[in-house]
PDB file of N, CA and C in Angstrom:
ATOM      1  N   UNK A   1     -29.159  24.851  34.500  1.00  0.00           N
ATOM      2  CA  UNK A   1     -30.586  24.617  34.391  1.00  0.00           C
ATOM      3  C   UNK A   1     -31.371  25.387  35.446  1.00  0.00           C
ATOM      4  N   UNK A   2     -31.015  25.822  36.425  1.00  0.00           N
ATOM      5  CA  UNK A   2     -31.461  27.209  37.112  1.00  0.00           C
ATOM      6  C   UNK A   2     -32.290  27.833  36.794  1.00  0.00           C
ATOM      7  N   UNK A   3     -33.373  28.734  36.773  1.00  0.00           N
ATOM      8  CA  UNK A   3     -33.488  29.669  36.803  1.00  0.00           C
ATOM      9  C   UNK A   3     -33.119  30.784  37.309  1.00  0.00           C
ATOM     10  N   UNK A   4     -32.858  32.063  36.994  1.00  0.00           N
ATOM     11  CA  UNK A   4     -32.266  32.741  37.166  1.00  0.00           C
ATOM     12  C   UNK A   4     -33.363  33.701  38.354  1.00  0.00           C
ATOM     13  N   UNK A   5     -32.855  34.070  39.486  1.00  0.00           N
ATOM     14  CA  UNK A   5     -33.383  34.889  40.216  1.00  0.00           C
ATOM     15  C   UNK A   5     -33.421  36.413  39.992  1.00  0.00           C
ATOM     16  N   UNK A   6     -34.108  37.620  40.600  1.00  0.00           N
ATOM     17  CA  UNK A   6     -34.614  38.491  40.170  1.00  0.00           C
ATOM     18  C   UNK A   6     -33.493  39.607  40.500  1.00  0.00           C
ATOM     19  N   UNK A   7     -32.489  39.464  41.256  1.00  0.00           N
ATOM     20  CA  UNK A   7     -31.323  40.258  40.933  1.00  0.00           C
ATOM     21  C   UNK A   7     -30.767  39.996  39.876  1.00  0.00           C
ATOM     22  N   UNK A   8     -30.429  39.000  39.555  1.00  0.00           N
ATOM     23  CA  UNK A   8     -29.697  38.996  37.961  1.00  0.00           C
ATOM     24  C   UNK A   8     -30.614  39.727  37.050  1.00  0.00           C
ATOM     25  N   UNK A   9     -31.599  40.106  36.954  1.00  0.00           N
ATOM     26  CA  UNK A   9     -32.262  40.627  35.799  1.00  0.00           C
ATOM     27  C   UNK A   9     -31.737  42.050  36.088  1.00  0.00           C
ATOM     28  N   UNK A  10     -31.656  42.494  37.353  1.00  0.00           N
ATOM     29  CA  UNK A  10     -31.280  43.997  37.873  1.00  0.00           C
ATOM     30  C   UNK A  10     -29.824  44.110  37.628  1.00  0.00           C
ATOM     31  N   UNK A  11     -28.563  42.984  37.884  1.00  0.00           N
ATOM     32  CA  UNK A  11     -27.433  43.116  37.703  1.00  0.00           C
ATOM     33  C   UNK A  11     -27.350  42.856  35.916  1.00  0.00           C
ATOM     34  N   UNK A  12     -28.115  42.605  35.093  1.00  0.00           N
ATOM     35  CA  UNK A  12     -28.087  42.359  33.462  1.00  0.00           C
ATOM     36  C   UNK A  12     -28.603  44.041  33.317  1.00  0.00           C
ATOM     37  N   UNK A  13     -29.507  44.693  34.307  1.00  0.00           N
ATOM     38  CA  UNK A  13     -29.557  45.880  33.502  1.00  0.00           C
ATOM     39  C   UNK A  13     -28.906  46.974  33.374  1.00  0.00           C
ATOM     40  N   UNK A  14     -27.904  47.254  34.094  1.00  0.00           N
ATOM     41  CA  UNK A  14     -26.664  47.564  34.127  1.00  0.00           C
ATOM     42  C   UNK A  14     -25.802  47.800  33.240  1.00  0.00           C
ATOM     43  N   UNK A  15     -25.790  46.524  32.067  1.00  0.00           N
ATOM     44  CA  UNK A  15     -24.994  46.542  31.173  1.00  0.00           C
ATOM     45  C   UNK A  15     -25.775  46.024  29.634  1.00  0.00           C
ATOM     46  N   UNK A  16     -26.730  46.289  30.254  1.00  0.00           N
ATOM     47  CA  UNK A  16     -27.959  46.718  28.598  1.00  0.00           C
ATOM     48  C   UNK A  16     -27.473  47.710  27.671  1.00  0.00           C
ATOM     49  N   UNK A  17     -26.933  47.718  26.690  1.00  0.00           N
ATOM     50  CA  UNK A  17     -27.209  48.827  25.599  1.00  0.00           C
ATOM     51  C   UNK A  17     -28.317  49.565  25.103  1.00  0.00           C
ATOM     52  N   UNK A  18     -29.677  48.879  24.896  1.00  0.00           N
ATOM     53  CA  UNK A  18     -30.408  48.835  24.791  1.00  0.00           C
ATOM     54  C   UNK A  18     -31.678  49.463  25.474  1.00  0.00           C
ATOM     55  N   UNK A  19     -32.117  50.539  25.533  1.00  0.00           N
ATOM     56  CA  UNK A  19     -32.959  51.221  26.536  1.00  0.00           C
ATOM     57  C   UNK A  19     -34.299  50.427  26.822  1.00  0.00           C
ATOM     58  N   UNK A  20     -34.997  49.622  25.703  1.00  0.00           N
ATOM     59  CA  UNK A  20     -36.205  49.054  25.858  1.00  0.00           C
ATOM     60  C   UNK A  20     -35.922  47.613  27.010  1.00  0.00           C
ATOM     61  N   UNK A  21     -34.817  47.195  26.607  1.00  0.00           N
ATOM     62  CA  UNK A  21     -34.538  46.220  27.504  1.00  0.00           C
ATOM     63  C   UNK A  21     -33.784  46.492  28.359  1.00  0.00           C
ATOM     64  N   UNK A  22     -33.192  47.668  29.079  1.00  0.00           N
ATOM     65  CA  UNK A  22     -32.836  48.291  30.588  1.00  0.00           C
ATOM     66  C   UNK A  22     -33.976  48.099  30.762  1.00  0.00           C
ATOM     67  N   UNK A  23     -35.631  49.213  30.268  1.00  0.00           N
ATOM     68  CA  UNK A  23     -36.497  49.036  31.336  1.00  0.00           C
ATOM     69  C   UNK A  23     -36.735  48.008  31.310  1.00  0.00           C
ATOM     70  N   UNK A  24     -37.461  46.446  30.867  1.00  0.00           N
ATOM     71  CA  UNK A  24     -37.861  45.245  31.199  1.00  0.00           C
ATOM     72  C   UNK A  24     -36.982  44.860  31.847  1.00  0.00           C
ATOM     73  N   UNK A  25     -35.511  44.678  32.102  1.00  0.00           N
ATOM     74  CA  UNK A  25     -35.129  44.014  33.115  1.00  0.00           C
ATOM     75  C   UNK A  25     -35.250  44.734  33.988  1.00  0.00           C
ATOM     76  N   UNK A  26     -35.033  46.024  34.111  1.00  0.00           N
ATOM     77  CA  UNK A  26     -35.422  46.163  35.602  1.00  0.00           C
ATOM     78  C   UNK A  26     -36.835  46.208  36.222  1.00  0.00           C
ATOM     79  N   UNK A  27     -37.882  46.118  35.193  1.00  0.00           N
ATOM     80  CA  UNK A  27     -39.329  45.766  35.566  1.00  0.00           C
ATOM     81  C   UNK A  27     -39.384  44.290  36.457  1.00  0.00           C
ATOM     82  N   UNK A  28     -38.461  43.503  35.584  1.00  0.00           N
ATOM     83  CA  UNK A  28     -38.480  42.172  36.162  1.00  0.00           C
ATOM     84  C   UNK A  28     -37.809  42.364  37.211  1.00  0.00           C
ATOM     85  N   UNK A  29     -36.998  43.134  37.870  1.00  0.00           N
ATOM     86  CA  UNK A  29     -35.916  43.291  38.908  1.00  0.00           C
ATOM     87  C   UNK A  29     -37.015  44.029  40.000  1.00  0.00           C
ATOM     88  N   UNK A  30     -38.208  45.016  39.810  1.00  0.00           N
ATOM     89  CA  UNK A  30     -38.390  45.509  40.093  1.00  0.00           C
ATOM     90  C   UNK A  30     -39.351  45.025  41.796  1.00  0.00           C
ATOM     91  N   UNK A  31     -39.832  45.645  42.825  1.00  0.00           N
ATOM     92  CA  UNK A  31     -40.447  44.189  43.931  1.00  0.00           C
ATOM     93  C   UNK A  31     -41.577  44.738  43.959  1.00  0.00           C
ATOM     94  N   UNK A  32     -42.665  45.179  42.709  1.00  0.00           N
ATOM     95  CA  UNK A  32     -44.335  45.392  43.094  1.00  0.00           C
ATOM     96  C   UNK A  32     -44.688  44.484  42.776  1.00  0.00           C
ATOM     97  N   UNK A  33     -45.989  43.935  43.134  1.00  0.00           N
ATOM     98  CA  UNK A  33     -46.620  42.809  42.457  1.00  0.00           C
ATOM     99  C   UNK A  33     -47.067  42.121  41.013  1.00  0.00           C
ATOM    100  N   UNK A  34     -46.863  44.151  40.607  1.00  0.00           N
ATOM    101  CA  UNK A  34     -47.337  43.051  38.805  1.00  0.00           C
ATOM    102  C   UNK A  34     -45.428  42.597  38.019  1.00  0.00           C
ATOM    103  N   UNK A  35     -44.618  43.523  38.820  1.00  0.00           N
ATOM    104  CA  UNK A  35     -43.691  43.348  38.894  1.00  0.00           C
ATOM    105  C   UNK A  35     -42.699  40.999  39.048  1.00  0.00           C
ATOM    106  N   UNK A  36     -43.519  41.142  40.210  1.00  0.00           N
ATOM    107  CA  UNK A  36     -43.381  39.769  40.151  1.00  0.00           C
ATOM    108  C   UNK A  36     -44.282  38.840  39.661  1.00  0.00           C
ATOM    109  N   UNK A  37     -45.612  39.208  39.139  1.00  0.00           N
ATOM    110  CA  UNK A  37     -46.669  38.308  38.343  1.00  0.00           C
ATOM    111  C   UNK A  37     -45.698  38.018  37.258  1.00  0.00           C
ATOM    112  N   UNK A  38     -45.356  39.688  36.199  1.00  0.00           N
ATOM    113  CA  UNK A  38     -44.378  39.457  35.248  1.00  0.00           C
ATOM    114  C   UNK A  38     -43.158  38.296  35.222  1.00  0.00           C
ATOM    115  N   UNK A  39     -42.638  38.357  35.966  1.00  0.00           N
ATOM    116  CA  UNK A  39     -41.163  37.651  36.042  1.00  0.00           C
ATOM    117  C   UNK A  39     -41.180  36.012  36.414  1.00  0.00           C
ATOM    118  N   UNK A  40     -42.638  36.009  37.162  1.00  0.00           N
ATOM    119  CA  UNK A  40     -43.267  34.835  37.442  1.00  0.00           C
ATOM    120  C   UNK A  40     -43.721  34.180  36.425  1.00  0.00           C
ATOM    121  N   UNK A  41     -43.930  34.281  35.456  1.00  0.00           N
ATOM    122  CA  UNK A  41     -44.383  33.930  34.145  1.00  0.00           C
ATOM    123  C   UNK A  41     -43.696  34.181  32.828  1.00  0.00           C
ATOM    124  N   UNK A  42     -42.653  34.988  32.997  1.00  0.00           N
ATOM    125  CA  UNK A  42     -41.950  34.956  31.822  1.00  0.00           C
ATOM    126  C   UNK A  42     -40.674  33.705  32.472  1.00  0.00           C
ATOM    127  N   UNK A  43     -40.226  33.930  33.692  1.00  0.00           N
ATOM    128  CA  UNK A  43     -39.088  32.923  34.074  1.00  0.00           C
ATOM    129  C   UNK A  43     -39.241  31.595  34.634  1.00  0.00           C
ATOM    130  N   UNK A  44     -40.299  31.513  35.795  1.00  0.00           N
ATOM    131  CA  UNK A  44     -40.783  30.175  36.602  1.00  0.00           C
ATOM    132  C   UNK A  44     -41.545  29.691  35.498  1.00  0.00           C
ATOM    133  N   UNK A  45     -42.534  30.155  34.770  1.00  0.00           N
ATOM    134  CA  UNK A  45     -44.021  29.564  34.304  1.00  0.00           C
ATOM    135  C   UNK A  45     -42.841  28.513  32.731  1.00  0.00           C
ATOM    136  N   UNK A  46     -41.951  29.283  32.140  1.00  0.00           N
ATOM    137  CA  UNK A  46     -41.326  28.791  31.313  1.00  0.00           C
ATOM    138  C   UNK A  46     -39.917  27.877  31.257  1.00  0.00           C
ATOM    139  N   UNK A  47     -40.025  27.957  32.512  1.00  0.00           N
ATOM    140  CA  UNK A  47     -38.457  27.454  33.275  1.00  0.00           C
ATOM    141  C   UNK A  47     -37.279  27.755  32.310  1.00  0.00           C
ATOM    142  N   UNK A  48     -37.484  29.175  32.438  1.00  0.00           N
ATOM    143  CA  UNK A  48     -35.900  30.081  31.366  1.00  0.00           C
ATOM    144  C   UNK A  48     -34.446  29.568  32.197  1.00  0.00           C
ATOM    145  N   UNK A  49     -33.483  29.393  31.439  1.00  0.00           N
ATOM    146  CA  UNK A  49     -32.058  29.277  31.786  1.00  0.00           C
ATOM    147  C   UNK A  49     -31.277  30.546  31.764  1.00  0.00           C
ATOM    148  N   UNK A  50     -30.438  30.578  32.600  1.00  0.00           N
ATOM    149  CA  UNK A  50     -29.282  31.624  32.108  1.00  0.00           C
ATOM    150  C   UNK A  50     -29.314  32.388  30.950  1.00  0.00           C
ATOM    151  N   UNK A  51     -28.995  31.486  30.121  1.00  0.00           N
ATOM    152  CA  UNK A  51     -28.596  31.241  28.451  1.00  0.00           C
ATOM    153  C   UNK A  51     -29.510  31.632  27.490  1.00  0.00           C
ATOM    154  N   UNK A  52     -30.956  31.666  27.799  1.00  0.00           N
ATOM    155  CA  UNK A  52     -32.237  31.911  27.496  1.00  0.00           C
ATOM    156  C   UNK A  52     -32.336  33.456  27.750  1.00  0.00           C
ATOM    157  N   UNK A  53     -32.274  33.717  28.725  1.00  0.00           N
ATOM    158  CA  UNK A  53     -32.535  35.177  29.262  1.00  0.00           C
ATOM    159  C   UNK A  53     -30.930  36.118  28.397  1.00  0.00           C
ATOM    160  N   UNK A  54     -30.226  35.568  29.089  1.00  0.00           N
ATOM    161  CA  UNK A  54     -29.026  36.613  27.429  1.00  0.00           C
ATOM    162  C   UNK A  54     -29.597  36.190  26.640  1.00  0.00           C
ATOM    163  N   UNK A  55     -30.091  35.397  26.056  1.00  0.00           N
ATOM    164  CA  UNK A  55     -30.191  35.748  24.644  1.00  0.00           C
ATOM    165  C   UNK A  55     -31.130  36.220  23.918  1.00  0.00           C
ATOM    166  N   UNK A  56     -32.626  36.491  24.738  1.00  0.00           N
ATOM    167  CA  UNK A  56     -33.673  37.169  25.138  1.00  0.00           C
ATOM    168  C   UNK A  56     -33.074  39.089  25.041  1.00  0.00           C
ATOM    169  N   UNK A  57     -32.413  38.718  25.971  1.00  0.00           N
ATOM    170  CA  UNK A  57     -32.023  40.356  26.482  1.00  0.00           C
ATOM    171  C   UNK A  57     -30.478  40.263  25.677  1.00  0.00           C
ATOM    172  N   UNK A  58     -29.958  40.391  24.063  1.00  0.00           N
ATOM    173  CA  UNK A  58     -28.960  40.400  23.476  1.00  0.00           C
ATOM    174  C   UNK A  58     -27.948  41.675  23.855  1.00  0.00           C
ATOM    175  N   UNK A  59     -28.988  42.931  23.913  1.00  0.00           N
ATOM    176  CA  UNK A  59     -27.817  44.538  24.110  1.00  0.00           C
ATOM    177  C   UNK A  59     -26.951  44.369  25.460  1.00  0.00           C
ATOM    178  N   UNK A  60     -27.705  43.591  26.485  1.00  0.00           N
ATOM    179  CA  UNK A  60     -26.674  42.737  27.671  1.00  0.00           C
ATOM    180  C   UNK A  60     -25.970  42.312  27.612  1.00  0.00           C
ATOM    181  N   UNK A  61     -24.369  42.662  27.571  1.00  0.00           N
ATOM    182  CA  UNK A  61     -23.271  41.688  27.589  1.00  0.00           C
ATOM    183  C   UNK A  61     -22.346  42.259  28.782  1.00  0.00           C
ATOM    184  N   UNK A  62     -22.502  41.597  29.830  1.00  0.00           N
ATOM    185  CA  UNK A  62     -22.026  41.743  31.329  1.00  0.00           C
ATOM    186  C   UNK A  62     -20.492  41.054  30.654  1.00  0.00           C
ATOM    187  N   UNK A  63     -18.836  41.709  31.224  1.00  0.00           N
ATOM    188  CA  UNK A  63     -17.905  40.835  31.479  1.00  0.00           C
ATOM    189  C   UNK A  63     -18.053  39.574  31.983  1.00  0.00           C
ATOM    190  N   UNK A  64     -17.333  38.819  31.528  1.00  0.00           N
ATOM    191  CA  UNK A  64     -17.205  37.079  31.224  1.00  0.00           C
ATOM    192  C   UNK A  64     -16.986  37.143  32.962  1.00  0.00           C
ATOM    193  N   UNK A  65     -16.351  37.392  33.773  1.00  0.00           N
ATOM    194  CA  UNK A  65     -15.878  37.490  34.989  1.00  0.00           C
ATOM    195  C   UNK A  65     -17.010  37.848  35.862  1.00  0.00           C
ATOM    196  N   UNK A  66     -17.464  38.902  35.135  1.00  0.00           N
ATOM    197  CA  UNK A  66     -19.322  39.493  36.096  1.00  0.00           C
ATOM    198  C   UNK A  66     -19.808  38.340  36.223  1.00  0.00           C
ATOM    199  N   UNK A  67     -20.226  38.064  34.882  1.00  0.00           N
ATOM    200  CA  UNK A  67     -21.424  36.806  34.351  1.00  0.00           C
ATOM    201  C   UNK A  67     -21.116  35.387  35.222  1.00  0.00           C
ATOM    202  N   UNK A  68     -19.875  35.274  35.170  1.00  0.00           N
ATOM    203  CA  UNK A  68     -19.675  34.044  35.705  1.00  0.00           C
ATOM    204  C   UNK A  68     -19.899  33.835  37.618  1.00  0.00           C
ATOM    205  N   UNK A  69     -19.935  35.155  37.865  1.00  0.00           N
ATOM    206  CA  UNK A  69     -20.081  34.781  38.991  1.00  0.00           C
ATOM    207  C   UNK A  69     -20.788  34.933  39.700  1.00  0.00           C
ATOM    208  N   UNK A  70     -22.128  35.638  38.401  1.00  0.00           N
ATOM    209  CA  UNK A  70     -23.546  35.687  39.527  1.00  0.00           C
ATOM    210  C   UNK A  70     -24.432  34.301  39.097  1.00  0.00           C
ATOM    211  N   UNK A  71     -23.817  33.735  38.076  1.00  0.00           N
ATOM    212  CA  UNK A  71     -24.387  32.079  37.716  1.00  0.00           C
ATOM    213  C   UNK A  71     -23.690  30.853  38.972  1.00  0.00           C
ATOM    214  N   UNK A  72     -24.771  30.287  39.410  1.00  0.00           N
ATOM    215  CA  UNK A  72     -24.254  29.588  40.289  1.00  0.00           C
ATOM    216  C   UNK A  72     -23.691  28.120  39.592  1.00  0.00           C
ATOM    217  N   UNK A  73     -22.912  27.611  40.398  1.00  0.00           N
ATOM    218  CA  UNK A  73     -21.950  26.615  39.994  1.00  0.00           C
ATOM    219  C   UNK A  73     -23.030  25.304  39.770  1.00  0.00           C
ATOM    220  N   UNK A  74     -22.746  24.441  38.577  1.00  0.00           N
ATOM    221  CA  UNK A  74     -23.264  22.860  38.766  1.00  0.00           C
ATOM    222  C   UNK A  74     -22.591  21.864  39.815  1.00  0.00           C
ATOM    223  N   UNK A  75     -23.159  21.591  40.893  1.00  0.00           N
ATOM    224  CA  UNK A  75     -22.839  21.013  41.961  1.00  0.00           C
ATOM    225  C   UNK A  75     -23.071  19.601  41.238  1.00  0.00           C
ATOM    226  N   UNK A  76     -21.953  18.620  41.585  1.00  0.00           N
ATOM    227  CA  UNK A  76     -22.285  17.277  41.297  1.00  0.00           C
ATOM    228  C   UNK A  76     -23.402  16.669  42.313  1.00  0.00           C
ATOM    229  N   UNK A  77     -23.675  15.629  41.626  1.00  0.00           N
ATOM    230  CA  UNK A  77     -25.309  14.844  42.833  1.00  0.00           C
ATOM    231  C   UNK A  77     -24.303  13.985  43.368  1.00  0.00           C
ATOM    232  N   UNK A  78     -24.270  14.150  44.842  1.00  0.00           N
ATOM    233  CA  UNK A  78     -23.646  12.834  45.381  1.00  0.00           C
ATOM    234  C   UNK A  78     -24.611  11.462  45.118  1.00  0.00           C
ATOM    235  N   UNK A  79     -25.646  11.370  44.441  1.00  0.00           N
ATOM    236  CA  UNK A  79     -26.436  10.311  44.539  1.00  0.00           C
ATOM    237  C   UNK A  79     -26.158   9.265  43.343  1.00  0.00           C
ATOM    238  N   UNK A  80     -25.432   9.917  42.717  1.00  0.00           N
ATOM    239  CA  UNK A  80     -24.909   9.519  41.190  1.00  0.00           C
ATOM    240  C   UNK A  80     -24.003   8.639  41.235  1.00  0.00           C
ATOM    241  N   UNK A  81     -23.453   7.540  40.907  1.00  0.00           N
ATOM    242  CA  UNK A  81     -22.357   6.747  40.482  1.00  0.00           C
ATOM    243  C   UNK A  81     -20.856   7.287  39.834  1.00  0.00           C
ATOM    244  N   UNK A  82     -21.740   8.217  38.978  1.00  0.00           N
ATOM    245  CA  UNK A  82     -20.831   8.669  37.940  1.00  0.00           C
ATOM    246  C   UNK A  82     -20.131  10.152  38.857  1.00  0.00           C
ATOM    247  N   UNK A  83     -20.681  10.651  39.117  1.00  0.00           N
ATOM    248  CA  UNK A  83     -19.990  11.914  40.565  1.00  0.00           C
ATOM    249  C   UNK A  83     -19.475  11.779  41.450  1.00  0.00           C
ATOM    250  N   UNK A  84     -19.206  10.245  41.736  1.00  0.00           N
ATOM    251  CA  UNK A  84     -18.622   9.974  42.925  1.00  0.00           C
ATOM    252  C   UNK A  84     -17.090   9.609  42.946  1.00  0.00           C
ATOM    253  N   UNK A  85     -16.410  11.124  42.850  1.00  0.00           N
ATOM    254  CA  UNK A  85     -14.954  10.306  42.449  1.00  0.00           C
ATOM    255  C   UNK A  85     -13.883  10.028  43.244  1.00  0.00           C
ATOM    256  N   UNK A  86     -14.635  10.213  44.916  1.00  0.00           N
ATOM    257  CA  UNK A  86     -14.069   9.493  46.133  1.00  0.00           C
ATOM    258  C   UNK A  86     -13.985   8.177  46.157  1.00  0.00           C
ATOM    259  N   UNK A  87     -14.879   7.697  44.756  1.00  0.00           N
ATOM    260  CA  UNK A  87     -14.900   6.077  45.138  1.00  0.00           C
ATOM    261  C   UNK A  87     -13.488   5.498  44.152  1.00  0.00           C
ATOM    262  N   UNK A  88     -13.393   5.993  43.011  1.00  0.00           N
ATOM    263  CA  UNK A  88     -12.543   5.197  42.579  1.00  0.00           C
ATOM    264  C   UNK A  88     -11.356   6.872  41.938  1.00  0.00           C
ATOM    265  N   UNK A  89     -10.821   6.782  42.400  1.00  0.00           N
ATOM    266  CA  UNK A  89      -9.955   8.466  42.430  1.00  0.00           C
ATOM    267  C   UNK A  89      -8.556   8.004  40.813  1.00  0.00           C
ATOM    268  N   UNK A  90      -8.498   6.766  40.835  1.00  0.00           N
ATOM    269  CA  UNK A  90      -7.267   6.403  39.972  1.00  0.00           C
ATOM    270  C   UNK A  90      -8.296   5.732  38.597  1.00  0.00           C
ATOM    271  N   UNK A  91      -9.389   5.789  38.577  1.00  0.00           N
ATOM    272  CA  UNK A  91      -9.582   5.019  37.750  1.00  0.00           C
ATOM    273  C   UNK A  91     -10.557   5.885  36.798  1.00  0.00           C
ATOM    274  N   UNK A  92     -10.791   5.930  35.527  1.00  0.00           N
ATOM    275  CA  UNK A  92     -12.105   6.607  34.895  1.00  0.00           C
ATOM    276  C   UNK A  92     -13.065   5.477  34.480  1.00  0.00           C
ATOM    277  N   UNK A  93     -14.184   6.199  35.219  1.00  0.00           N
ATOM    278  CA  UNK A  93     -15.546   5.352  34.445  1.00  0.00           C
ATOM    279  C   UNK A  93     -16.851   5.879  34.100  1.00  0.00           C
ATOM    280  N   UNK A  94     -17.177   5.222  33.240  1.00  0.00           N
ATOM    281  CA  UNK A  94     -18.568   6.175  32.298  1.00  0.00           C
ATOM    282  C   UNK A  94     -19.881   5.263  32.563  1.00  0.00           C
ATOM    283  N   UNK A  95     -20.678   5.494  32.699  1.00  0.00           N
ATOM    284  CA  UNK A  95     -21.845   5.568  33.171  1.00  0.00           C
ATOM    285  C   UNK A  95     -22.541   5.713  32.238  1.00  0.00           C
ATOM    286  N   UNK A  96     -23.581   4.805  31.724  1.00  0.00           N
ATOM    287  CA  UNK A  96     -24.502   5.085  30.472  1.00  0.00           C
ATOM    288  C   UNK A  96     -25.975   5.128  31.183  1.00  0.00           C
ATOM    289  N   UNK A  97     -26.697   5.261  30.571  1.00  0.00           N
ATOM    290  CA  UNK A  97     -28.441   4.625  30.878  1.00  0.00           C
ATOM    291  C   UNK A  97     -28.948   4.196  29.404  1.00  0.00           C
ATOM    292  N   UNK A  98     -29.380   2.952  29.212  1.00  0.00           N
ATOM    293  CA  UNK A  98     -29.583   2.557  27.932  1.00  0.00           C
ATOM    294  C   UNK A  98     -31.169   2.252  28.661  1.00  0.00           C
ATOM    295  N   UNK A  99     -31.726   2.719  27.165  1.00  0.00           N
ATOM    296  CA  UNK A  99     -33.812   2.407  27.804  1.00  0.00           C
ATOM    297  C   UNK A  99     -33.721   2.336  26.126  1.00  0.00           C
ATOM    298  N   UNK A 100     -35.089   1.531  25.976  1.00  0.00           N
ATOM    299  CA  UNK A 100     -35.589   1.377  24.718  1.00  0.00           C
ATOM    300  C   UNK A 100     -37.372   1.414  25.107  1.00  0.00           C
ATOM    301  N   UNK A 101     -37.370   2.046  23.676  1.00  0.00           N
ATOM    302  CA  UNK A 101     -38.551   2.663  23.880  1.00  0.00           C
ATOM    303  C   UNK A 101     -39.459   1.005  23.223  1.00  0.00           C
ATOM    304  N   UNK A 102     -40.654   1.334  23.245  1.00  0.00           N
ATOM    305  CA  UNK A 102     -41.587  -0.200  22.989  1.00  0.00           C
ATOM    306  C   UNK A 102     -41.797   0.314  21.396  1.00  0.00           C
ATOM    307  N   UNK A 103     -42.314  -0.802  20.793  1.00  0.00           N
ATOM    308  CA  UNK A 103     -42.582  -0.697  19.633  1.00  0.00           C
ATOM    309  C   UNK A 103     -43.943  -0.890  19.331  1.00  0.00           C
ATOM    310  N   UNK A 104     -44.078   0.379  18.572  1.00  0.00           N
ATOM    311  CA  UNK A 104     -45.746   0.682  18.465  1.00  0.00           C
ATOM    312  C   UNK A 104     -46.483  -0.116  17.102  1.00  0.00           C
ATOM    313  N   UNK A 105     -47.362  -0.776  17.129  1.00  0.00           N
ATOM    314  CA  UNK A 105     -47.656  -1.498  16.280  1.00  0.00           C
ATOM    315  C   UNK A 105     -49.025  -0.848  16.048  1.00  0.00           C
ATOM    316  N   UNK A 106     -49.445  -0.489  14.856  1.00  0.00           N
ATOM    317  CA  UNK A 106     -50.679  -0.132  14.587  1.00  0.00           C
ATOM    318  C   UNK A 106     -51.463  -0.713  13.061  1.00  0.00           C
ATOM    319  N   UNK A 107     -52.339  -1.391  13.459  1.00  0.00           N
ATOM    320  CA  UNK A 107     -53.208  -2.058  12.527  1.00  0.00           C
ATOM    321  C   UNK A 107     -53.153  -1.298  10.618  1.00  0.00           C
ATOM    322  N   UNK A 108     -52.958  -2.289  10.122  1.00  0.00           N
ATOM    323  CA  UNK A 108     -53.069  -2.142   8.971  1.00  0.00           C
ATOM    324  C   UNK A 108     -54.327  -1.907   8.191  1.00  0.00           C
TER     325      UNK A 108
END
């Protein structure tokens, strides 16, 4: 759930097929100001993922090994119940959140 920072758009252009989308990623890679207005609004303003941006930029297909290791890892929340598996190491347990929504009643 990341967004992706502005070297990855420079390390995706690299392995663009695609000439129209080499230059936009490296526009977005690029450090002038309309440079980052751009990237500021196509990536922060929309909160793009990883997953979003390949598939945005398709002629990009970086090795599985590249890719994986300029995506940063999902760190568990120590704040969580369910992530905490110092607490119970022998045992599995699942964690739900049950909410119900209200029921809307509107006049006949």
């Amino acid at each position: 759930t990341a967004v992706p920072p502005r070297f990855f758009f420079h390390y995706l252009s690299f392995f663009s097929t695609d000439q129209q989308h080499c230059e936009k990623l490296r526009e977005f890679a690029a450090r002038t100001l309309e440079a980052k207005e751009e990237y500021y609004e196509y990536c922060k303003t929309e909160r793009r993922t990883f997953a979003e941006v390949l598939w945005d930029f398709g002629s990009a297909s970086p090795p599985l090994d590249h890719l994986l290791s300029m995506i940063p890892p999902i760190l568990p929340r120590k704040y969580s119940v369910a992530s905490a598996p110092q607490w119970y190491r022998k045992d599995v347990w699942r964690a739900l959140a049950l909410s119900s929504m209200p029921q809307l009643r509107t006049p006949l």
